[in-house]
Protein backbone atom coordinates (compact mmCIF):
# COMPACT_ATOMS: atom_id res chain seq x y z
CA UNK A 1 1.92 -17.27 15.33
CA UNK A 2 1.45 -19.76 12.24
CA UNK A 3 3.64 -22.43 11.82
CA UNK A 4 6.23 -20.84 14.28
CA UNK A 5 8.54 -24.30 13.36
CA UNK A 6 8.33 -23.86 9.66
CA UNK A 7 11.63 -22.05 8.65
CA UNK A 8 11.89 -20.56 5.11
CA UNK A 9 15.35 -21.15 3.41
CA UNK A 10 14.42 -19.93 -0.54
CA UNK A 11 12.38 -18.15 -2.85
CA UNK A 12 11.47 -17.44 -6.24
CA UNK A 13 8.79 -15.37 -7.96
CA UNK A 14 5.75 -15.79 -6.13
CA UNK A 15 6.59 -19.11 -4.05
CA UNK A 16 8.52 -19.85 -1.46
CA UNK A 17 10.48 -22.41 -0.04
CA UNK A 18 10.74 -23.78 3.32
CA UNK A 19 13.59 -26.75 4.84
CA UNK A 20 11.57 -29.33 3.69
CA UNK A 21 11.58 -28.36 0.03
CA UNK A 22 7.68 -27.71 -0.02
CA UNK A 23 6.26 -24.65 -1.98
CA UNK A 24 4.05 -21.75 -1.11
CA UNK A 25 2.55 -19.59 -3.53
CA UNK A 26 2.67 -15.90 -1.52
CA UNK A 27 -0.75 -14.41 -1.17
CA UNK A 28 1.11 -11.77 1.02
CA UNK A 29 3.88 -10.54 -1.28
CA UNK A 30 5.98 -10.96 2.03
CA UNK A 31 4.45 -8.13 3.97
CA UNK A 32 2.74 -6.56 0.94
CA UNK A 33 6.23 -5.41 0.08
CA UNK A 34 7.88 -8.40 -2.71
CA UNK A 35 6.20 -6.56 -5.90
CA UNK A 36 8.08 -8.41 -8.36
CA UNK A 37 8.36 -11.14 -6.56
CA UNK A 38 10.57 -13.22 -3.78
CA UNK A 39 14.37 -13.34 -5.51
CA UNK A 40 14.03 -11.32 -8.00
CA UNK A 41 17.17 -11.11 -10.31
CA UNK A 42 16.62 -8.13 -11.99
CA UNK A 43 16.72 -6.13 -8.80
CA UNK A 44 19.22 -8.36 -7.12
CA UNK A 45 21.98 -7.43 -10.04
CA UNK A 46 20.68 -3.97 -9.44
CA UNK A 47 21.80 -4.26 -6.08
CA UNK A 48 24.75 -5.81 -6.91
CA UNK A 49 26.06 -3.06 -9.30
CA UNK A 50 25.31 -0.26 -7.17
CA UNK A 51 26.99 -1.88 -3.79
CA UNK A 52 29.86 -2.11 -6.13
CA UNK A 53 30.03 1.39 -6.93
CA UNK A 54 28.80 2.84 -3.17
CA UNK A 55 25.74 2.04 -1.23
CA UNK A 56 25.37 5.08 1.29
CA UNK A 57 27.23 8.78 0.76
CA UNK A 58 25.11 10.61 4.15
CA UNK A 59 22.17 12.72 3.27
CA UNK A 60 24.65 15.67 2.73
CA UNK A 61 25.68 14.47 -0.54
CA UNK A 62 23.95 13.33 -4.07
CA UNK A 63 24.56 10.57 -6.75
CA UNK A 64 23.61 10.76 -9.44
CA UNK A 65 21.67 7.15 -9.11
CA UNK A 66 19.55 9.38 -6.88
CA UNK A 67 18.45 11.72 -9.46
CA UNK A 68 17.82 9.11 -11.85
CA UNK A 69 15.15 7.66 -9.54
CA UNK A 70 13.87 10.85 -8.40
CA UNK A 71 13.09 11.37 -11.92
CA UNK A 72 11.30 8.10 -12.23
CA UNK A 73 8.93 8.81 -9.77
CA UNK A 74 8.19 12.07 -10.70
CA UNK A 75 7.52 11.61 -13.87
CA UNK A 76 4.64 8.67 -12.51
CA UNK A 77 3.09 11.46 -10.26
CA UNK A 78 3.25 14.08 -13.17
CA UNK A 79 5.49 16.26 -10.36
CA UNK A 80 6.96 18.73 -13.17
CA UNK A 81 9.09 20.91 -11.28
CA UNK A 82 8.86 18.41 -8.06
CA UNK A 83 11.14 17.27 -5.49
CA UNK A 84 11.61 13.32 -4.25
CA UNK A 85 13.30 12.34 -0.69
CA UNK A 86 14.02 8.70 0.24
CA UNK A 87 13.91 7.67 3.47
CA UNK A 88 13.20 3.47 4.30
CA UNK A 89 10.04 3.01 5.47
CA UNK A 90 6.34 3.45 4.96
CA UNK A 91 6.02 4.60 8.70
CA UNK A 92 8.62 7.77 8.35
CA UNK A 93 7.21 8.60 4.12
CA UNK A 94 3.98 9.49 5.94
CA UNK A 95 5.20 11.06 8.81
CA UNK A 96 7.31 13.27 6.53
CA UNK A 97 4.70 14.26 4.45
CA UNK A 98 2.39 14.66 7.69
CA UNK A 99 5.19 16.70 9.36
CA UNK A 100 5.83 19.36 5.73
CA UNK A 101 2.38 19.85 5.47
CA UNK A 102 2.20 20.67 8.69
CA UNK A 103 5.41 23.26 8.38
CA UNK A 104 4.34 24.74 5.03
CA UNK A 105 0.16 25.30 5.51
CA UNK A 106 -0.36 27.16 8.12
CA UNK A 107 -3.72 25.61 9.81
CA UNK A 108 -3.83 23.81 13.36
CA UNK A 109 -6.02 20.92 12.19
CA UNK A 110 -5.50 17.34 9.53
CA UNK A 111 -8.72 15.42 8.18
CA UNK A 112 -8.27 11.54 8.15
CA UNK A 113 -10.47 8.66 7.71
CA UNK A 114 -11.00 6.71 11.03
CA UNK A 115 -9.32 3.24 11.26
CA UNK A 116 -7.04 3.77 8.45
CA UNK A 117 -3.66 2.99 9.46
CA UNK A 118 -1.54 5.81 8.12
CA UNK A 119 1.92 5.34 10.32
CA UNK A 120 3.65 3.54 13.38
CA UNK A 121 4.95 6.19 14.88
CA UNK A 122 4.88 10.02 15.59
CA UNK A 123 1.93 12.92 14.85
CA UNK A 124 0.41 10.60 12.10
CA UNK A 125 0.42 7.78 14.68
CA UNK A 126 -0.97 9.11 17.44
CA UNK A 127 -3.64 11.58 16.19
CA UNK A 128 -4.76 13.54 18.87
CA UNK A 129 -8.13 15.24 18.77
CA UNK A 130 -6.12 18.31 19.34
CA UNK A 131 -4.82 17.96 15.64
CA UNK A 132 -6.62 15.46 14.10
CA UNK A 133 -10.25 15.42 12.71
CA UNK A 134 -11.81 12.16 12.20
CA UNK A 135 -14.56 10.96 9.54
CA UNK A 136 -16.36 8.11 10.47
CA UNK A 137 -17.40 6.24 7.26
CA UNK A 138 -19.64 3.74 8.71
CA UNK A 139 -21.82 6.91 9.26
CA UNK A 140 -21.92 8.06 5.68
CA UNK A 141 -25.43 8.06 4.11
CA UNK A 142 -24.67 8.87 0.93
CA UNK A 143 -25.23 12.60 0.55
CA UNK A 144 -21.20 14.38 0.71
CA UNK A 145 -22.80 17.56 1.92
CA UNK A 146 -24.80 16.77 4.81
CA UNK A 147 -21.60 14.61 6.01
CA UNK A 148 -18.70 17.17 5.59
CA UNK A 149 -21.52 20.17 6.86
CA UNK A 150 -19.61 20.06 10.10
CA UNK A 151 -16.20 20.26 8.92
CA UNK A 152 -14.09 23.40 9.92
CA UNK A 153 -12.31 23.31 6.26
CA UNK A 154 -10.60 26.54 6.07
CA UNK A 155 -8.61 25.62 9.43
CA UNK A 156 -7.58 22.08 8.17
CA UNK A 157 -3.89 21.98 6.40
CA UNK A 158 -4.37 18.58 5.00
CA UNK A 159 -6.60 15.69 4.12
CA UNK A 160 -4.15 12.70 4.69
CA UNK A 161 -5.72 9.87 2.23
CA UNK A 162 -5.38 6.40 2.65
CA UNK A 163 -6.77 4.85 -0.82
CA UNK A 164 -8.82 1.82 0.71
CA UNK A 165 -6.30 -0.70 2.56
CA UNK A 166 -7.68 -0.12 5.75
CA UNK A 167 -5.13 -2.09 7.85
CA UNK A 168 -5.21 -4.28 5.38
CA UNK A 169 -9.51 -5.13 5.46
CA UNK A 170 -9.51 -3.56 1.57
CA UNK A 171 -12.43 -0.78 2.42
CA UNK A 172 -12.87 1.24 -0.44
CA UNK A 173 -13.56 4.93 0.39
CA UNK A 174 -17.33 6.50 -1.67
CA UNK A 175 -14.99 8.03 -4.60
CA UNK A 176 -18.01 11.06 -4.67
CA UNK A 177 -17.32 11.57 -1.02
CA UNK A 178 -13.59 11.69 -1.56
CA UNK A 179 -13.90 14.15 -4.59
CA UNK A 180 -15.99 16.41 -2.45
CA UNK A 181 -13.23 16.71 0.21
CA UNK A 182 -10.53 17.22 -2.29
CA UNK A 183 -12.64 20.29 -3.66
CA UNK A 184 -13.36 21.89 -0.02
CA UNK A 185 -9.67 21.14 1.35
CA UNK A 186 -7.89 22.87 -1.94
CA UNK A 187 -11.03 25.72 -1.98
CA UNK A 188 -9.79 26.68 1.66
CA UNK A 189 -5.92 26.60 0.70
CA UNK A 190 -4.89 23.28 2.71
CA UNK A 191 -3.21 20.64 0.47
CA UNK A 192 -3.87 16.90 -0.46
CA UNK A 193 -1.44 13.91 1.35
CA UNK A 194 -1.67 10.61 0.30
CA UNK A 195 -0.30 7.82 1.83
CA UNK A 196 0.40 4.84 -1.02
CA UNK A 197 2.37 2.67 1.12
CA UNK A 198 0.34 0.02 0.30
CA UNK A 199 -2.28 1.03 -2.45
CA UNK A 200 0.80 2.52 -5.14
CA UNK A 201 2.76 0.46 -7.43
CA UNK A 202 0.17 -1.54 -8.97
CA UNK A 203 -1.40 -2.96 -6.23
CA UNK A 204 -4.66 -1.74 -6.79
CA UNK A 205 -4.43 -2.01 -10.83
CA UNK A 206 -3.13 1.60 -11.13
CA UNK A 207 0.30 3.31 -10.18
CA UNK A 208 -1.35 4.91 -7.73
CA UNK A 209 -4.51 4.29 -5.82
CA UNK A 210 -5.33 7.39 -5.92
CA UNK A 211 -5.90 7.49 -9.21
CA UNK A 212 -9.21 5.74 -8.73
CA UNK A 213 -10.40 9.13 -7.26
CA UNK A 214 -9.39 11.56 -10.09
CA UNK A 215 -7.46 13.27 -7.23
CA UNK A 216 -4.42 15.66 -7.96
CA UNK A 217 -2.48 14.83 -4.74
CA UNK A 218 0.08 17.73 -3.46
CA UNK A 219 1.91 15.06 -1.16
CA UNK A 220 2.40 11.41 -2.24
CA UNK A 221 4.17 9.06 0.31
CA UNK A 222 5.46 5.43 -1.09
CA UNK A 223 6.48 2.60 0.79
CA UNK A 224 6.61 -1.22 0.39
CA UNK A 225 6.32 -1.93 -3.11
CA UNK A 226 8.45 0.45 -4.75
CA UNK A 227 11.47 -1.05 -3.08
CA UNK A 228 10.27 -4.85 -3.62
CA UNK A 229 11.21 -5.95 -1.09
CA UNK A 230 14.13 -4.16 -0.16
CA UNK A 231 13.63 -1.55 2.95
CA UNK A 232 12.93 1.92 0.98
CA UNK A 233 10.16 4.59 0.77
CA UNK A 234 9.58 7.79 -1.13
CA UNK A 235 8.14 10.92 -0.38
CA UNK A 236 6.70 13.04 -3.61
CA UNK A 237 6.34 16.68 -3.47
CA UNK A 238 4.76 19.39 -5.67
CA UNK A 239 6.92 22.00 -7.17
CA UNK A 240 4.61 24.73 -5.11
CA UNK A 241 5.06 22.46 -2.00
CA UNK A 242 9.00 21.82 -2.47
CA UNK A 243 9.39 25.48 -3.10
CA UNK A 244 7.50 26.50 0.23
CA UNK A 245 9.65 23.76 2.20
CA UNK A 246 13.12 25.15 1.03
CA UNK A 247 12.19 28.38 1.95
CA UNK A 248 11.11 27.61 5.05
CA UNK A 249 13.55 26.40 8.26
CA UNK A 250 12.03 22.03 7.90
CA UNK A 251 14.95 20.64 8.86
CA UNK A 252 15.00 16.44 8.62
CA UNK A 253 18.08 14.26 8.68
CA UNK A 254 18.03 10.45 8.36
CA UNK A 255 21.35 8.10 8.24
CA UNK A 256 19.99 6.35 4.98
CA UNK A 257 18.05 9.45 3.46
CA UNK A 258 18.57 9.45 0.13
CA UNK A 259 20.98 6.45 -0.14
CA UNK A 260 22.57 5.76 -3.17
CA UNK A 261 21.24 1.58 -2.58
CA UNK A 262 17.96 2.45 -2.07
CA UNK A 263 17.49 4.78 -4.91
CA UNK A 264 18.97 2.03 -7.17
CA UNK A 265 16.22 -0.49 -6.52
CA UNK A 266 13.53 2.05 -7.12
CA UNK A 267 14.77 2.95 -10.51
CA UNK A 268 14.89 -0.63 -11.37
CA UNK A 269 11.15 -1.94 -9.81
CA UNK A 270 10.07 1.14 -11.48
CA UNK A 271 11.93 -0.12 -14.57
CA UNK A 272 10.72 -3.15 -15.04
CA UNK A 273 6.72 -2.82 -14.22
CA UNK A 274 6.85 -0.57 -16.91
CA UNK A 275 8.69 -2.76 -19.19
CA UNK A 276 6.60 -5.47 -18.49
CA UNK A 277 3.44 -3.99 -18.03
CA UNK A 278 3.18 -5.14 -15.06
CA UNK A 279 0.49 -2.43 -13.93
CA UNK A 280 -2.17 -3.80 -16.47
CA UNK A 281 -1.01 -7.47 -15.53
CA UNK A 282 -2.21 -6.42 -12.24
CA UNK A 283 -5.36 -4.88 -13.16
CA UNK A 284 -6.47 -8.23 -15.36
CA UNK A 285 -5.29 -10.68 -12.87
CA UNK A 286 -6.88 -8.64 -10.04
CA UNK A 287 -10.55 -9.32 -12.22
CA UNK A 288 -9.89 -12.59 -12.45
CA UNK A 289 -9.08 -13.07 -8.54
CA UNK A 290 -12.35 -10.96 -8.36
CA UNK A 291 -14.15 -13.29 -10.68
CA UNK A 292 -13.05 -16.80 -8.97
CA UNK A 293 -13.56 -15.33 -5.01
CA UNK A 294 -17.27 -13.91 -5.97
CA UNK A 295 -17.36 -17.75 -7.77
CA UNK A 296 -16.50 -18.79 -4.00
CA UNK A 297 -18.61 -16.94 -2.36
CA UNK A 298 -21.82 -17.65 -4.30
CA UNK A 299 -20.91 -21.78 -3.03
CA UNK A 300 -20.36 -20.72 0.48
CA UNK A 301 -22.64 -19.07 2.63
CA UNK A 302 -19.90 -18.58 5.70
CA UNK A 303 -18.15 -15.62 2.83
CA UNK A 304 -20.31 -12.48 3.68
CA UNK A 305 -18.29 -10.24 0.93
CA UNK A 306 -16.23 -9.83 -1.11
CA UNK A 307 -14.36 -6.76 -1.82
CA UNK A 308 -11.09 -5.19 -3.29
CA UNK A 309 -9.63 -3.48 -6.51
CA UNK A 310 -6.65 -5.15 -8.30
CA UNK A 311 -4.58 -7.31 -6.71
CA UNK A 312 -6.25 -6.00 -3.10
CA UNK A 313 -8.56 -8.09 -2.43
CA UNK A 314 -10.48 -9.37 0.70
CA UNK A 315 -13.11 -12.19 1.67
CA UNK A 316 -14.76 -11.28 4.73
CA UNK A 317 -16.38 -14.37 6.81
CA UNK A 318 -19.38 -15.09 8.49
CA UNK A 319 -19.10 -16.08 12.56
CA UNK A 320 -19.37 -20.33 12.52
CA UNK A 321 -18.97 -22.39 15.27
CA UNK A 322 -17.96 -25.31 13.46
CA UNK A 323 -14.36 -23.43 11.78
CA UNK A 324 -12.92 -20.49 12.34
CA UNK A 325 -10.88 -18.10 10.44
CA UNK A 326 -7.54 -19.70 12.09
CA UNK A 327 -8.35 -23.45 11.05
CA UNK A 328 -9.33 -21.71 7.57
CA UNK A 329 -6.07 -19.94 7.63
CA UNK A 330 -4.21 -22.82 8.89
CA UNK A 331 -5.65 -25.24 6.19
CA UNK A 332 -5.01 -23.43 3.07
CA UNK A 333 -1.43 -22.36 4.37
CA UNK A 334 -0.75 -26.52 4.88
CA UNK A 335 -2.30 -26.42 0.81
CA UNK A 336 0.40 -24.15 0.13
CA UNK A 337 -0.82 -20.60 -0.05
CA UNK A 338 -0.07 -18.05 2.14
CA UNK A 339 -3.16 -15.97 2.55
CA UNK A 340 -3.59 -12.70 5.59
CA UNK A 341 -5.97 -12.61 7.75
CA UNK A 342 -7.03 -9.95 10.15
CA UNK A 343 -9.31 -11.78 13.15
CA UNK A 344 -10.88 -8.32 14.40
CA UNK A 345 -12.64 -8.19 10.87
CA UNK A 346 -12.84 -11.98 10.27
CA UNK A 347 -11.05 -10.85 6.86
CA UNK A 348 -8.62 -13.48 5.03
CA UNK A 349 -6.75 -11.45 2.34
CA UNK A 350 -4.67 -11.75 -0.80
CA UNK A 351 -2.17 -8.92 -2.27
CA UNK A 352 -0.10 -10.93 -3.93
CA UNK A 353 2.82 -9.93 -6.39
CA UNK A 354 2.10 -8.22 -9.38
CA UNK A 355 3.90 -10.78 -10.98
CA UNK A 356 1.01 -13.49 -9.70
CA UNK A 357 -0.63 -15.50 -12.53
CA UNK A 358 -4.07 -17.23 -13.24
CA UNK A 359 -3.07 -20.83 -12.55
CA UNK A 360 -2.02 -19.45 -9.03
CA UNK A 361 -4.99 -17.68 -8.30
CA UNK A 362 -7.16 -20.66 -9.66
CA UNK A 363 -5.06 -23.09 -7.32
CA UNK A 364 -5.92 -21.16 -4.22
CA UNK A 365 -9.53 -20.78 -4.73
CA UNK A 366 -9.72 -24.72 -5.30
CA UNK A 367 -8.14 -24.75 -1.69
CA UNK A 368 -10.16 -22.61 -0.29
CA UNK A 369 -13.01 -24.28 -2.09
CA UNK A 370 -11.98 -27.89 -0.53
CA UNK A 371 -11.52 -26.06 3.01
CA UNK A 372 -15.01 -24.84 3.14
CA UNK A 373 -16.68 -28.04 2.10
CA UNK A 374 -15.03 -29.79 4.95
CA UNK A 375 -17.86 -31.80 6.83
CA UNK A 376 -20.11 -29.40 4.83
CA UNK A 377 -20.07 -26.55 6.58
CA UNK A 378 -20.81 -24.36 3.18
């Protein structure tokens, strides 16, 4: 663990604060989850106004705080005629959408992309080869046909799409191979679930990462982001696909579905991105984070890529004897930036807030520059 002794007492925006009074700029958004930023008032008043009025009501019972936001994110998914529910965590939006797809299409098998991360916990978790098909992209030449040719598509009830996090390594799916799976899934009558936990909400320069793929999702499970910081997710259904479900006997009861708290904060992040325009913030910072890591890289031969969309973003290292991705890590963090880093992939990466801007982005590069030409090891 980093800096276990290091205790964080404040925020604001994009820094935070620790007991000593020194500042970090967030790299991380906390865990890809502070949108809008550590302390953000506009929520916080939010919160404040609805725990006034009630915060939880059971999932037997509506607000009307809850149809307000349901609206909201229909309305971003182009859902006319859809139904929202809003459970708390990334985790149990996939599941959900995992576990309707499953009730409402009546195939035995789900198509996935291998060593995408999907959920923590239950059928989307585990993935057993009794239900789950897996596509290896490392093995992808280029040619969508010859790849999907041994597909059994007209038993498969969903493709469950992960739009290019990868467990947070940023690997951006062929968008032709993607298509071409859309168009065989929906040909054979199984539906489209994608999991934006981490990709919606502007983080890749878009609502939705999807959109990158010209894909018409039937499922759409949010997370993270959309409650910035505060623990909600979203679950975004068709009105074909909400129809089928309330016919059918899917029966799923949470203590905080649909709480009246939640709801509130996604209404207001929703609010204020599009007030702000925060989405094409994102997309123009997320070039210019581009722009000043492939800068980086061409001055140091230990980056072997760069790679990313918007404000996901990834600089994948060489193996060096003389530093490693921990004392890399470890420097920049005593610099004040808070960067990821996932060791398996030798991957340090940056998903900062939407609300990030170019002096911050510039400041961190100029650390990570002075890092790298330590004892010249560039």
């Amino acid at each position: 663990m980093l800096n276990p002794n290091i205790n964080i007492v404040s925020s604001e925006n994009c820094y935070i604060i620790d007991e000593n009074g020194k500042k970090y700029v967030d790299f991380e958004a906390g865990v890809w989850s502070a949108s809008l930023g550590h302390n953000n008032k506009e929520i916080n008043a939010a919160m404040i106004r609805q725990m006034n009025e009630i915060s939880h009501v059971g999932y037997r019972y509506t607000t009307k705080i809850v149809d307000k936001a349901a609206g909201k994110v229909l309305d971003l998914l182009g859902f006319d005629g859809g139904k929202c529910v809003f459970l708390s965590s990334g985790s149990e939006a996939v599941e959900f959408g995992v576990k309707i797809a499953k009730k409402v299409i009546d195939k035995p098998y789900f198509l996935y992309l291998n060593n995408y991360y999907l959920s923590a916990y239950g059928i989307s978790a585990n993935r057993s080869k009794e239900d789950w098909i897996p596509l290896d992209l490392s093995e992808y030449k280029g040619n969508a046909e010859d790849f999907l040719a041994h597909i059994p598509f007209d038993k498969i009830a969903a493709f469950v799409f992960e739009p290019g996090n990868a467990s947070g390594t940023a690997q951006l799916p062929p968008k032709e191979l993607i298509k071409a799976i859309e168009d065989k899934i929906k040909a054979c009558g199984g539906v489209i679930v994608v999991d934006e936990v981490t990709t919606g909400i502007g983080r890749t320069g878009k609502w939705f990462g999807y959109e990158h793929y010209n894909m018409s999702p039937d499922i759409v499970c949010l997370g993270k982001g959309i409650g910035g910081g505060y623990p909600v997710s979203v679950i975004g259904m068709v009105k074909d696909i909400a129809d089928l479900v309330e016919k059918s006997d899917f029966v799923y009861a949470q203590s905080h579905q649909d709480d009246p708290l939640g709801c509130a904060v996604v209404y207001e992040v929703i609010s204020i991105i599009e007030r702000d325009k925060l989405i094409q913030k994102a997309a123009d910072m997320g070039k210019i984070l581009e722009r000043e890591l492939k800068s980086l890289m061409a001055r140091h031969n230990i980056i072997k890529e760069v790679r990313g969309v918007g404000l996901m973003y990834v600089i994948e290292l060489n193996q060096r004897e003389d530093i490693t991705l921990d004392e890399i890590h470890k420097a920049i963090f005593d610099a004040g930036y808070i960067a990821g880093l996932r060791p398996q992939a030798n991957v340090l990466r940056f998903y900062p807030p939407l609300t990030i801007e170019e002096g911050q982005i510039k400041g961190l590069v100029r650390a990570l520059d002075n890092v790298l030409c330590v004892d010249n090891i560039s």
